[in-house]
C-alpha atoms as a PDB file:
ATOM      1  CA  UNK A   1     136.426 100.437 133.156  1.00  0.00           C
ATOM      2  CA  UNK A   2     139.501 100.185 135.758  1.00  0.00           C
ATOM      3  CA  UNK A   3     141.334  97.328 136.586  1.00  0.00           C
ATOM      4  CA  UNK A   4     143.564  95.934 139.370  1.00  0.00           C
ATOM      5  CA  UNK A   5     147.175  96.956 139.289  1.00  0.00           C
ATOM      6  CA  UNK A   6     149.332  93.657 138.733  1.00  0.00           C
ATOM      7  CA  UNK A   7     150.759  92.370 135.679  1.00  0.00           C
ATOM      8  CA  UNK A   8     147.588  90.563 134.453  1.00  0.00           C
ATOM      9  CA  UNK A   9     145.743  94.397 135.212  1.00  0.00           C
ATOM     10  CA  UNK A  10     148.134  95.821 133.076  1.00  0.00           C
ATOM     11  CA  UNK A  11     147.371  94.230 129.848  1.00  0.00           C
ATOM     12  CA  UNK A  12     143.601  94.262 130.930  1.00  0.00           C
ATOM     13  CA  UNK A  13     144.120  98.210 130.829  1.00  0.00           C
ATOM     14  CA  UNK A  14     146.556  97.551 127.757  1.00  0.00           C
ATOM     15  CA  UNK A  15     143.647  95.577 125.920  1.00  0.00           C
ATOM     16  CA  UNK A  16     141.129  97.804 126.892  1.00  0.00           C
ATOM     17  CA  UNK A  17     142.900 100.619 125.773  1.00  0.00           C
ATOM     18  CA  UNK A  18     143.507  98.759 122.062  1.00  0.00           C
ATOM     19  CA  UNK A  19     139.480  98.204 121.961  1.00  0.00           C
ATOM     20  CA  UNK A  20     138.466 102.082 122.304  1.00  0.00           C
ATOM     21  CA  UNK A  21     141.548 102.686 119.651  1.00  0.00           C
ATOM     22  CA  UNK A  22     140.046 100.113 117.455  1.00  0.00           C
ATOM     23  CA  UNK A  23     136.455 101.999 117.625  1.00  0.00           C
ATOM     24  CA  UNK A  24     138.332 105.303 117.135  1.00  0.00           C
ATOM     25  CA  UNK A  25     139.461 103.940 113.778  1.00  0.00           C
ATOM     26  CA  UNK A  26     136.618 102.009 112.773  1.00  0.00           C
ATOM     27  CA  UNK A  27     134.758 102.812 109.446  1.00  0.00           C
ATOM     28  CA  UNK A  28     131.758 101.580 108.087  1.00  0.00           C
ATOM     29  CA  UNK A  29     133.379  99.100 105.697  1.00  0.00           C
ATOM     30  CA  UNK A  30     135.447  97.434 107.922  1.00  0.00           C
ATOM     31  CA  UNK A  31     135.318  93.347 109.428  1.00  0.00           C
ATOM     32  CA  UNK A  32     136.232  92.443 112.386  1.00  0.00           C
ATOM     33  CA  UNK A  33     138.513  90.371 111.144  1.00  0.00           C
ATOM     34  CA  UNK A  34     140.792  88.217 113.453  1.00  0.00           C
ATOM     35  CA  UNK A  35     140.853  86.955 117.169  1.00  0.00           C
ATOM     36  CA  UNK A  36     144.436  87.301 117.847  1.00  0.00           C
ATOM     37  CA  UNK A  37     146.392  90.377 117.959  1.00  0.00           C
ATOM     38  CA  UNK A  38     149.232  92.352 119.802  1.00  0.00           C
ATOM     39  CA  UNK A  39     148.488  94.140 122.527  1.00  0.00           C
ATOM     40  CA  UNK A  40     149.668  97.798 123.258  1.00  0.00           C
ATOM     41  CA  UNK A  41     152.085  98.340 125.608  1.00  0.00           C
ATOM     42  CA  UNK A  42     150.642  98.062 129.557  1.00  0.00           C
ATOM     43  CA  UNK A  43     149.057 101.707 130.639  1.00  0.00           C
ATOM     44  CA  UNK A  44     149.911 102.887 134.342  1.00  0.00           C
ATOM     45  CA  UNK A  45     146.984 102.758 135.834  1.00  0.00           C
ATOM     46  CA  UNK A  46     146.993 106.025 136.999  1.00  0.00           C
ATOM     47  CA  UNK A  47     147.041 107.499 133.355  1.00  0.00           C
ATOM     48  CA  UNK A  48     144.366 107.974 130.813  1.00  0.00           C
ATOM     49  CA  UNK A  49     144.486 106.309 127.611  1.00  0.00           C
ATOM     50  CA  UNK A  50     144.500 108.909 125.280  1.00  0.00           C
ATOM     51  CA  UNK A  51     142.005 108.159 122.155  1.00  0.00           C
ATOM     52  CA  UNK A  52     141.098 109.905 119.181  1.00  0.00           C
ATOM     53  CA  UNK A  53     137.614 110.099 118.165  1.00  0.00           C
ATOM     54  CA  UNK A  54     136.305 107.661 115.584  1.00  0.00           C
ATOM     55  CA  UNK A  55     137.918 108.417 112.008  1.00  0.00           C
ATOM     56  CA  UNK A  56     133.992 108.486 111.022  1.00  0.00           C
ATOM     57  CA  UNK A  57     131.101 110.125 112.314  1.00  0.00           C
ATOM     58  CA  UNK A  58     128.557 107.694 113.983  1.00  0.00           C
ATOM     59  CA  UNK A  59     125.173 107.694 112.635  1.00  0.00           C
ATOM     60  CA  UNK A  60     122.211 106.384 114.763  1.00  0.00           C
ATOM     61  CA  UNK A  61     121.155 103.305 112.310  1.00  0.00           C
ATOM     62  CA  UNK A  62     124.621 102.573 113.227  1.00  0.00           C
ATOM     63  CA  UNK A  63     124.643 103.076 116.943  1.00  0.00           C
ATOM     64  CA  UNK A  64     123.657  99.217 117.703  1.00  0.00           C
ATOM     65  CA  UNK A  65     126.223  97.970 115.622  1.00  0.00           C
ATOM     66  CA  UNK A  66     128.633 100.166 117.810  1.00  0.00           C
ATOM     67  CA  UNK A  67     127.778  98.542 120.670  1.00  0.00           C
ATOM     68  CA  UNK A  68     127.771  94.658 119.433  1.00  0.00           C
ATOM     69  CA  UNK A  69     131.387  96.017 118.086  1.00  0.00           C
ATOM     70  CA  UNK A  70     132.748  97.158 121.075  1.00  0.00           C
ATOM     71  CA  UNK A  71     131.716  94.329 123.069  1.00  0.00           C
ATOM     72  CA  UNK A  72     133.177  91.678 120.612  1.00  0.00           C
ATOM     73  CA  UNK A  73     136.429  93.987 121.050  1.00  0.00           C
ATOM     74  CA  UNK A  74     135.497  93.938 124.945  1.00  0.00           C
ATOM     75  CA  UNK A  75     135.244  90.042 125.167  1.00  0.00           C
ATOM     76  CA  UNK A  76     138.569  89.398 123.069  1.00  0.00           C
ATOM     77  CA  UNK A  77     140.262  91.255 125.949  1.00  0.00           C
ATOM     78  CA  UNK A  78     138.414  89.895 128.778  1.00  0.00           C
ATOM     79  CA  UNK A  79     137.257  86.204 127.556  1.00  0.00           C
ATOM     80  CA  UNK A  80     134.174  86.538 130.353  1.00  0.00           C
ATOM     81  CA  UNK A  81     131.707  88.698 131.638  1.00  0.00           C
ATOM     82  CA  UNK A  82     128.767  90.160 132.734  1.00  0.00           C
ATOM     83  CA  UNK A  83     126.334  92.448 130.448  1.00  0.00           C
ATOM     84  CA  UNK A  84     123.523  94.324 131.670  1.00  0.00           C
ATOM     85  CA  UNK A  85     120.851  96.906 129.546  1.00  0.00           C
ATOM     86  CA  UNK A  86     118.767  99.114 131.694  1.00  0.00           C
ATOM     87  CA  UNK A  87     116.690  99.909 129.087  1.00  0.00           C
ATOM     88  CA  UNK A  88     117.175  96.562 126.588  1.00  0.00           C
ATOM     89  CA  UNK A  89     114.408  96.565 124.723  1.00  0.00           C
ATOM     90  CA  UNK A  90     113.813  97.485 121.014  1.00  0.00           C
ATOM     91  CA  UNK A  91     113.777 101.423 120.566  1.00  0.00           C
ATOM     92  CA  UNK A  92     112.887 100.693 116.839  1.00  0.00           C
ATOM     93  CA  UNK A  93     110.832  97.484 116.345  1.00  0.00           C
ATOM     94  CA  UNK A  94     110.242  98.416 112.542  1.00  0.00           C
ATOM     95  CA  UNK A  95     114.598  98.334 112.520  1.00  0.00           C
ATOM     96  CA  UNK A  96     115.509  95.344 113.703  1.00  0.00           C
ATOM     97  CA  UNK A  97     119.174  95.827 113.128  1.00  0.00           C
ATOM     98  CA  UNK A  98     118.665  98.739 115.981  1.00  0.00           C
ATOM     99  CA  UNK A  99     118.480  96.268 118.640  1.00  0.00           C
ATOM    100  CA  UNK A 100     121.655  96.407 120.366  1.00  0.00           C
ATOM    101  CA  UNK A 101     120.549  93.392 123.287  1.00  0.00           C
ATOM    102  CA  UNK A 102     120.008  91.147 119.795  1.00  0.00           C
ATOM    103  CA  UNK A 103     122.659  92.073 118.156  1.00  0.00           C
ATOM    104  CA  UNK A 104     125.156  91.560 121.264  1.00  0.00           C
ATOM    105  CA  UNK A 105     123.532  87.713 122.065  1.00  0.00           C
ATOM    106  CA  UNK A 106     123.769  87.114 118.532  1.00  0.00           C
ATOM    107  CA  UNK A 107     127.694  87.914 118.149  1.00  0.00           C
ATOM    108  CA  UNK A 108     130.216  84.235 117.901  1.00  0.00           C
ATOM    109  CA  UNK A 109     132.256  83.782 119.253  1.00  0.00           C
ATOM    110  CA  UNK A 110     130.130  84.966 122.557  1.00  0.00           C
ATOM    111  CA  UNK A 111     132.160  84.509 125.650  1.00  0.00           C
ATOM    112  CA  UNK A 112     130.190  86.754 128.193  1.00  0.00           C
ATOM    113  CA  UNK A 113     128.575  84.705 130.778  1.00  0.00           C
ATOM    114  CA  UNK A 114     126.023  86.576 132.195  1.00  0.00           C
ATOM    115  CA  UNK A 115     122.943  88.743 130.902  1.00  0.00           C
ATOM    116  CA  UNK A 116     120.407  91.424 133.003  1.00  0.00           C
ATOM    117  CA  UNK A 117     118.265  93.040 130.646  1.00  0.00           C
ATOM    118  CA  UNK A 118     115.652  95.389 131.903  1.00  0.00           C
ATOM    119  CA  UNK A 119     112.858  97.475 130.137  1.00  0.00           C
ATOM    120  CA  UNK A 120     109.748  99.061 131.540  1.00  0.00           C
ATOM    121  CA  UNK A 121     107.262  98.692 128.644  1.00  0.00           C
ATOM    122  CA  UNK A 122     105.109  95.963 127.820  1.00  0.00           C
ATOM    123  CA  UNK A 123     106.050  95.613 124.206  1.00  0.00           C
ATOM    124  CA  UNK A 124     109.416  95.603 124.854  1.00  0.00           C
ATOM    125  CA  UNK A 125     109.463  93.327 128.028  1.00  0.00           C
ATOM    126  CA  UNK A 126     107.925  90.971 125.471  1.00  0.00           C
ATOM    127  CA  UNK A 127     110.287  91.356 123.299  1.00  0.00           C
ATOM    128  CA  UNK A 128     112.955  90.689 125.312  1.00  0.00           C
ATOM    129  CA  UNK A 129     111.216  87.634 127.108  1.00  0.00           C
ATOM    130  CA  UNK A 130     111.246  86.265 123.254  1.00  0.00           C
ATOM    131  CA  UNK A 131     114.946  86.808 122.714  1.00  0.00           C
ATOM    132  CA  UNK A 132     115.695  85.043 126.204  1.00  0.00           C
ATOM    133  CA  UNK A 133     113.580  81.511 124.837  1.00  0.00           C
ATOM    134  CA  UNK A 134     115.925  81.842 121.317  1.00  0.00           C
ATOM    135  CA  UNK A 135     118.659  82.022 123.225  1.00  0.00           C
ATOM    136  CA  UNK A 136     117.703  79.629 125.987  1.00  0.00           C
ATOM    137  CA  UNK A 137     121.317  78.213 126.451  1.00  0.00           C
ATOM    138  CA  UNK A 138     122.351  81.394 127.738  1.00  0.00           C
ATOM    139  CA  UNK A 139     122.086  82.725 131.444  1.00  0.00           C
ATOM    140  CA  UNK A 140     119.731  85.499 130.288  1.00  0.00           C
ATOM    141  CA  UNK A 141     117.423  87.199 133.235  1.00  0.00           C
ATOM    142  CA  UNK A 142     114.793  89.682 132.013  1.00  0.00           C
ATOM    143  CA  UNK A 143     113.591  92.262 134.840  1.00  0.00           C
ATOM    144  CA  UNK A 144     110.370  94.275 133.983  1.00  0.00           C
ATOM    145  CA  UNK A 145     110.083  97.638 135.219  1.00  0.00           C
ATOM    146  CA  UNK A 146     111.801 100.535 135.812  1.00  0.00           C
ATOM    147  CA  UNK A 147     115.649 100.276 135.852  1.00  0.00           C
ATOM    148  CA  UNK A 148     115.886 102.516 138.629  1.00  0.00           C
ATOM    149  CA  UNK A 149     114.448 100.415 140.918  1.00  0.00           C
ATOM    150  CA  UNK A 150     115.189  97.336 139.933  1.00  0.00           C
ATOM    151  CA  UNK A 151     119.258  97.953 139.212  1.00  0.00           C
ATOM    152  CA  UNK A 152     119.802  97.010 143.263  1.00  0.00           C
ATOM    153  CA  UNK A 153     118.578  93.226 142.805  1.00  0.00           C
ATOM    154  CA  UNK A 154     121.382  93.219 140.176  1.00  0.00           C
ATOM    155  CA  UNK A 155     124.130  94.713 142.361  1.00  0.00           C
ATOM    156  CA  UNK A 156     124.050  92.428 144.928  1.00  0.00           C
ATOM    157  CA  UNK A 157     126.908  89.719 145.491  1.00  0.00           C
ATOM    158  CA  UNK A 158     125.173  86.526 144.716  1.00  0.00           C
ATOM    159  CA  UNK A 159     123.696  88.280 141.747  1.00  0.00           C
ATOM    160  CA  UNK A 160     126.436  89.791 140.053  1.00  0.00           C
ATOM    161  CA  UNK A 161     129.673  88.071 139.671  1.00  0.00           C
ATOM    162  CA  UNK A 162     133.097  89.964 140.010  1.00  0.00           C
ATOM    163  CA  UNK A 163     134.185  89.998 136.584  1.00  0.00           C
ATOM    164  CA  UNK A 164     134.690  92.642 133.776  1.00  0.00           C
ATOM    165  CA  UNK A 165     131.069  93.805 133.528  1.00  0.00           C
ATOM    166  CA  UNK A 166     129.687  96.010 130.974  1.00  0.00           C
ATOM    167  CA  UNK A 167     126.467  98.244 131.444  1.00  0.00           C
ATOM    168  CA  UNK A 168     124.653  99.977 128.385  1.00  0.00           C
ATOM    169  CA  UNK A 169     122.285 103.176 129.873  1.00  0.00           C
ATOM    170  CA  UNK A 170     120.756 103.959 126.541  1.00  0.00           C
ATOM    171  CA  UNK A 171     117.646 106.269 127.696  1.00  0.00           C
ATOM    172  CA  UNK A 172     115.927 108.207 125.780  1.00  0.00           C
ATOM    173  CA  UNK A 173     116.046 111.606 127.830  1.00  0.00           C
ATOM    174  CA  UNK A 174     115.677 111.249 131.567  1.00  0.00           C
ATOM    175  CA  UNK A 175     114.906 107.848 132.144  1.00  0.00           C
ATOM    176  CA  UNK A 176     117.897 107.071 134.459  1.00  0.00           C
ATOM    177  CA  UNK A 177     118.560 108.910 137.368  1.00  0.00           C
ATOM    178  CA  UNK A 178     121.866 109.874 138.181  1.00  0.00           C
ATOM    179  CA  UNK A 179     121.030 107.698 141.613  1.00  0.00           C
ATOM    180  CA  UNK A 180     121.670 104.524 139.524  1.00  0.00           C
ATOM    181  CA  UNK A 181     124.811 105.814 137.591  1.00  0.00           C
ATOM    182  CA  UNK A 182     126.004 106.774 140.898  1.00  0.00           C
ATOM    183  CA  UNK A 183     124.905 103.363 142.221  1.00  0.00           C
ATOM    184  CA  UNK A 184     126.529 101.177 138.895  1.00  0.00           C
ATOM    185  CA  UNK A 185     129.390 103.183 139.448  1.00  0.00           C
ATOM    186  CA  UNK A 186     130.138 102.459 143.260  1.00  0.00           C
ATOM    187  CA  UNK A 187     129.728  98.835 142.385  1.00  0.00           C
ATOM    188  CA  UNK A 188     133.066  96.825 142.571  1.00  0.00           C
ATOM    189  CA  UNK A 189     133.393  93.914 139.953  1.00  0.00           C
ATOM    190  CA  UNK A 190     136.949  92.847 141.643  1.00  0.00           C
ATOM    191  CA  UNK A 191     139.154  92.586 144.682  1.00  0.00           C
ATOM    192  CA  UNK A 192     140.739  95.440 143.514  1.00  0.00           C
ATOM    193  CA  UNK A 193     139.435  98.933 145.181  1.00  0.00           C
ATOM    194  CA  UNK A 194     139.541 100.414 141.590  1.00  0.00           C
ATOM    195  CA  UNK A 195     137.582  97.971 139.408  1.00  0.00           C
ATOM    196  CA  UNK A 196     134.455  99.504 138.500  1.00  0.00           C
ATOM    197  CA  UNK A 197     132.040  98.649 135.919  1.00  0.00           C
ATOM    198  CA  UNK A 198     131.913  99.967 132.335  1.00  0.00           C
ATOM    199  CA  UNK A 199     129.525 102.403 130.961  1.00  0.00           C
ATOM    200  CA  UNK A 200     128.198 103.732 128.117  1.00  0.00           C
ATOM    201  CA  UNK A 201     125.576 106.303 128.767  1.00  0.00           C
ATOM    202  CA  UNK A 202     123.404 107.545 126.422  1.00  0.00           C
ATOM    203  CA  UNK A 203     122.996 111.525 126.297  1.00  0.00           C
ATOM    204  CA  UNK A 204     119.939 113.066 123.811  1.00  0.00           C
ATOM    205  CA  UNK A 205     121.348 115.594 122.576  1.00  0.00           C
ATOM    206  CA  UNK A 206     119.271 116.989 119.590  1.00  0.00           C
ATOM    207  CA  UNK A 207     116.060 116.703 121.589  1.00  0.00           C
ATOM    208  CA  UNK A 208     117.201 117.766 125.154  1.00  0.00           C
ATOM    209  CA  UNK A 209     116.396 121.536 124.589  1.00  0.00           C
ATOM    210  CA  UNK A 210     112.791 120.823 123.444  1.00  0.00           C
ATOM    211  CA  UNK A 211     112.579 118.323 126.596  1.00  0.00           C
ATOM    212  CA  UNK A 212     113.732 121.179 129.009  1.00  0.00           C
ATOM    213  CA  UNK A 213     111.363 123.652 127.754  1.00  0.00           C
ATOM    214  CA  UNK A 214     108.200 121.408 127.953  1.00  0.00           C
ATOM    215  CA  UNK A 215     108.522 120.630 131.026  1.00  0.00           C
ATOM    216  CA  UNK A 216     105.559 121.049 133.708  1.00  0.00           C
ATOM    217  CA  UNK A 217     106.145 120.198 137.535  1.00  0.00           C
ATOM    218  CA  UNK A 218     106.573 116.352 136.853  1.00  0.00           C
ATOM    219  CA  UNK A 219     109.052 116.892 134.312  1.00  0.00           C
ATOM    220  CA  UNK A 220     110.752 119.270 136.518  1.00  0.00           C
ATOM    221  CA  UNK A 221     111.404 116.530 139.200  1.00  0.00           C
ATOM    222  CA  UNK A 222     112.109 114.011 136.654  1.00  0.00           C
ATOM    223  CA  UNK A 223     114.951 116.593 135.435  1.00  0.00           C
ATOM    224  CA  UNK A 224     116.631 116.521 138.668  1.00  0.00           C
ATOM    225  CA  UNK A 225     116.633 113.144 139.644  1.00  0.00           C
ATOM    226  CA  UNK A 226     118.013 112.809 136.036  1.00  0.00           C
ATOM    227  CA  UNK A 227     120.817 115.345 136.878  1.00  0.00           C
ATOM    228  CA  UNK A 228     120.706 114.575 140.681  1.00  0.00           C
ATOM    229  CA  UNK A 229     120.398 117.674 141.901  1.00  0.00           C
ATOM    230  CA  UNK A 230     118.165 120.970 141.487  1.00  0.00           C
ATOM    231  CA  UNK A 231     120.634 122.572 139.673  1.00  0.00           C
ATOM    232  CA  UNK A 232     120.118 120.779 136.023  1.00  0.00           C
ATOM    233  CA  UNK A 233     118.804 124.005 134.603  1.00  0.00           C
ATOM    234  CA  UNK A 234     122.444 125.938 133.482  1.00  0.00           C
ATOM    235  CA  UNK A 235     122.768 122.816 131.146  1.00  0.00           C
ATOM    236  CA  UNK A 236     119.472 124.475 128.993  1.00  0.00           C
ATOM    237  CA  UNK A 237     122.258 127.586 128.116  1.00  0.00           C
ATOM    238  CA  UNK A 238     124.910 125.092 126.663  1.00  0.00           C
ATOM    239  CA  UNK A 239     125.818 123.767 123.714  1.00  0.00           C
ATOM    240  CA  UNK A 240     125.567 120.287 122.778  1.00  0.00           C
ATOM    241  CA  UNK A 241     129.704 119.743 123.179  1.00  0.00           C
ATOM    242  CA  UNK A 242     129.926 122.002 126.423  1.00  0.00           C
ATOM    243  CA  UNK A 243     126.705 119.267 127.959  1.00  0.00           C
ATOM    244  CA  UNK A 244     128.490 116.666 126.694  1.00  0.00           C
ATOM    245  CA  UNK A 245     131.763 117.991 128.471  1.00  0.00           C
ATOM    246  CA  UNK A 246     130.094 118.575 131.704  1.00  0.00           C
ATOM    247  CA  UNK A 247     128.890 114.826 131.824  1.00  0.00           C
ATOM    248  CA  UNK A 248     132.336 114.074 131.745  1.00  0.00           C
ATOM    249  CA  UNK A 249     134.008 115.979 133.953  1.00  0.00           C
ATOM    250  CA  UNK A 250     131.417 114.758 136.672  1.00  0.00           C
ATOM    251  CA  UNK A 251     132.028 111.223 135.680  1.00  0.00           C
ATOM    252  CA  UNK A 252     135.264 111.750 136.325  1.00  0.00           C
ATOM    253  CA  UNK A 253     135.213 113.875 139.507  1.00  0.00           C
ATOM    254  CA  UNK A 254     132.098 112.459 141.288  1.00  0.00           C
ATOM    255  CA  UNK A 255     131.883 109.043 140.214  1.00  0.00           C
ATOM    256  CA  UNK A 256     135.813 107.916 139.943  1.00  0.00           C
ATOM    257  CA  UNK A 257     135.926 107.427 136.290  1.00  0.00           C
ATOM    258  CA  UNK A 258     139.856 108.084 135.019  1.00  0.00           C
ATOM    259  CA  UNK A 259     138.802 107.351 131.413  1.00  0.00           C
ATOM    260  CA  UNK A 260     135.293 109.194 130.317  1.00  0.00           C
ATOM    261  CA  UNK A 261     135.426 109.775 125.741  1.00  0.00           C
ATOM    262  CA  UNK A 262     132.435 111.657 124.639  1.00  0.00           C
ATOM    263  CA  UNK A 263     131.753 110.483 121.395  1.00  0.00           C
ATOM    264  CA  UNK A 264     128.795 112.505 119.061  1.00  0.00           C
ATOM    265  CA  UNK A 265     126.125 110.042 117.175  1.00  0.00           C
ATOM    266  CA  UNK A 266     124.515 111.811 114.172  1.00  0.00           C
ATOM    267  CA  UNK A 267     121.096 111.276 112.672  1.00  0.00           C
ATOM    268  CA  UNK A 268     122.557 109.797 109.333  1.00  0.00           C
ATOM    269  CA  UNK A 269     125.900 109.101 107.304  1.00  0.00           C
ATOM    270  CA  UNK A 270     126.098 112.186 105.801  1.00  0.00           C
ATOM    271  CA  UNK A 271     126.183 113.889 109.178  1.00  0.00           C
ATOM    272  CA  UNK A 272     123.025 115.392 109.881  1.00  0.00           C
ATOM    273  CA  UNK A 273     121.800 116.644 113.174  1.00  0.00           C
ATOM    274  CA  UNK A 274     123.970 116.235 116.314  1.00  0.00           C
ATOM    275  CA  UNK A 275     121.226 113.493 117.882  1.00  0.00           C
ATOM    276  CA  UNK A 276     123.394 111.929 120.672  1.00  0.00           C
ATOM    277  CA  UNK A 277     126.258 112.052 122.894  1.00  0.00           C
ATOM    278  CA  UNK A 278     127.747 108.380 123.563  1.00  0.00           C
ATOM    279  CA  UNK A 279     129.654 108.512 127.015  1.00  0.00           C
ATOM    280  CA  UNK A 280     132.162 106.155 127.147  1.00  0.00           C
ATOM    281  CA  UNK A 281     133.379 105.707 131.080  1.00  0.00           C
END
């Protein structure tokens, strides 16, 4: 996420900055203990905070936990906000504790204001509609369908406040087209020309080679509107880190990102298979 430039930017960036290097240092056993604490010293906003990756590998029973985490850490700095899921509903119904949408309404203190959650199956649109009525003192909108078409009635002015705004693409291979990164990314949640909102994009790694080579016309088409252009199939030759890499450097370069952190989710504790890349823009 970027920020404005004057003194209250500055710590934004500063706080910002201390929630990714909290993450990067974050272990399994630790509590999230504490709503007060110092703040690094104020970033230019020119720079890139520098972060290490996390002290621990991620694990994917883990992932949703990673994301209520950061967005405690998120809310400490910001004290508002705006959340929206593109694809929000439970992945996992049979692992409850892999719901991130749940797990984020369900964090105290909860100071983000403002909830879009979007899924395209039944089930889960159900699902969601369900967590909206236990939570019905919360401004909590639930949009049915596919993200890609309905992310515009979220980016519009009366829809979407300007304020820090946090947007969670977890697909599950080429569900959202780089047309609506592009699109969340162009979005200004500010006065400021920089202010952008924050991402965390989903990348499958361990499956993505299988997906490329069983794909028939319609998966072919899906594959570039995924990638956003017909040139998606040079990423079939790489290796998980040099995808992951790529990602990056065109969230950087095309979409205006200064910070991108690829961080690798694994299929258990232990390690395990490479299963995801977590893009952190």
């Amino acid at each position: 996420m970027e920020i404005g430039r004057g003194l209250g930017a500055k710590r934004m960036i500063a706080g910002l900055a201390y929630v990714q290097l909290r993450l990067a240092r974050m272990t399994e056993g630790e509590e999230l203990g504490g709503l007060l604490f110092e703040l690094p010293d104020p970033t230019p906003a020119n720079d890139e905070v520098v972060v290490k990756a996390p002290a621990l590998p991620l694990w994917t029973a883990a992932k949703a936990r990673l994301i209520s985490r950061y967005i405690y850490l998120f809310e400490m700095v910001t004290h508002h906000g705006t959340y929206i899921d593109g694809f929000a509903g439970p992945q996992s119904p049979e692992l409850p504790e892999s719901w991130a949408a749940e797990m984020v309404l369900g964090l105290k203190p909860l100071w983000l204001r403002h909830f879009h959650l979007c899924d395209a199956g039944k089930p889960q649109v159900r699902a969601l509609r369900e967590l909206r009525t236990r939570h019905a003192g919360l401004d909590i909108t639930v949009y049915p369908g596919d993200f890609n078409k309905r992310v515009t009635e979220i980016l519009r002015p009366g829809v979407l406040k300007k304020e820090a705004t946090f947007c969670l693409l977890d697909q599950r291979t080429f569900e959202c087209t780089w047309a609506t990164v592009r699109k969340l990314a162009g979005f200004k949640t500010g006065d400021a020309a920089d202010t952008k909102i924050e991402l965390f994009y989903f990348l499958a790694q361990s499956w993505l080679d299988r997906a490329f080579s069983g794909l028939g016309e319609d998966g072919r088409r899906l594959a570039e509107a995924w990638w956003g252009t017909p040139e998606w199939s040079h990423l079939m030759q790489m290796e998980a880190w040099d995808r992951a890499r790529t990602f990056c450097e065109r969230f950087r370069n095309e979409l205006g990102y200064k910070s991108v952190k690829p961080w690798a989710i694994y299929a258990s504790e232990g390690g395990g298979g490479r299963l995801r890349e977590t893009l952190f823009a």
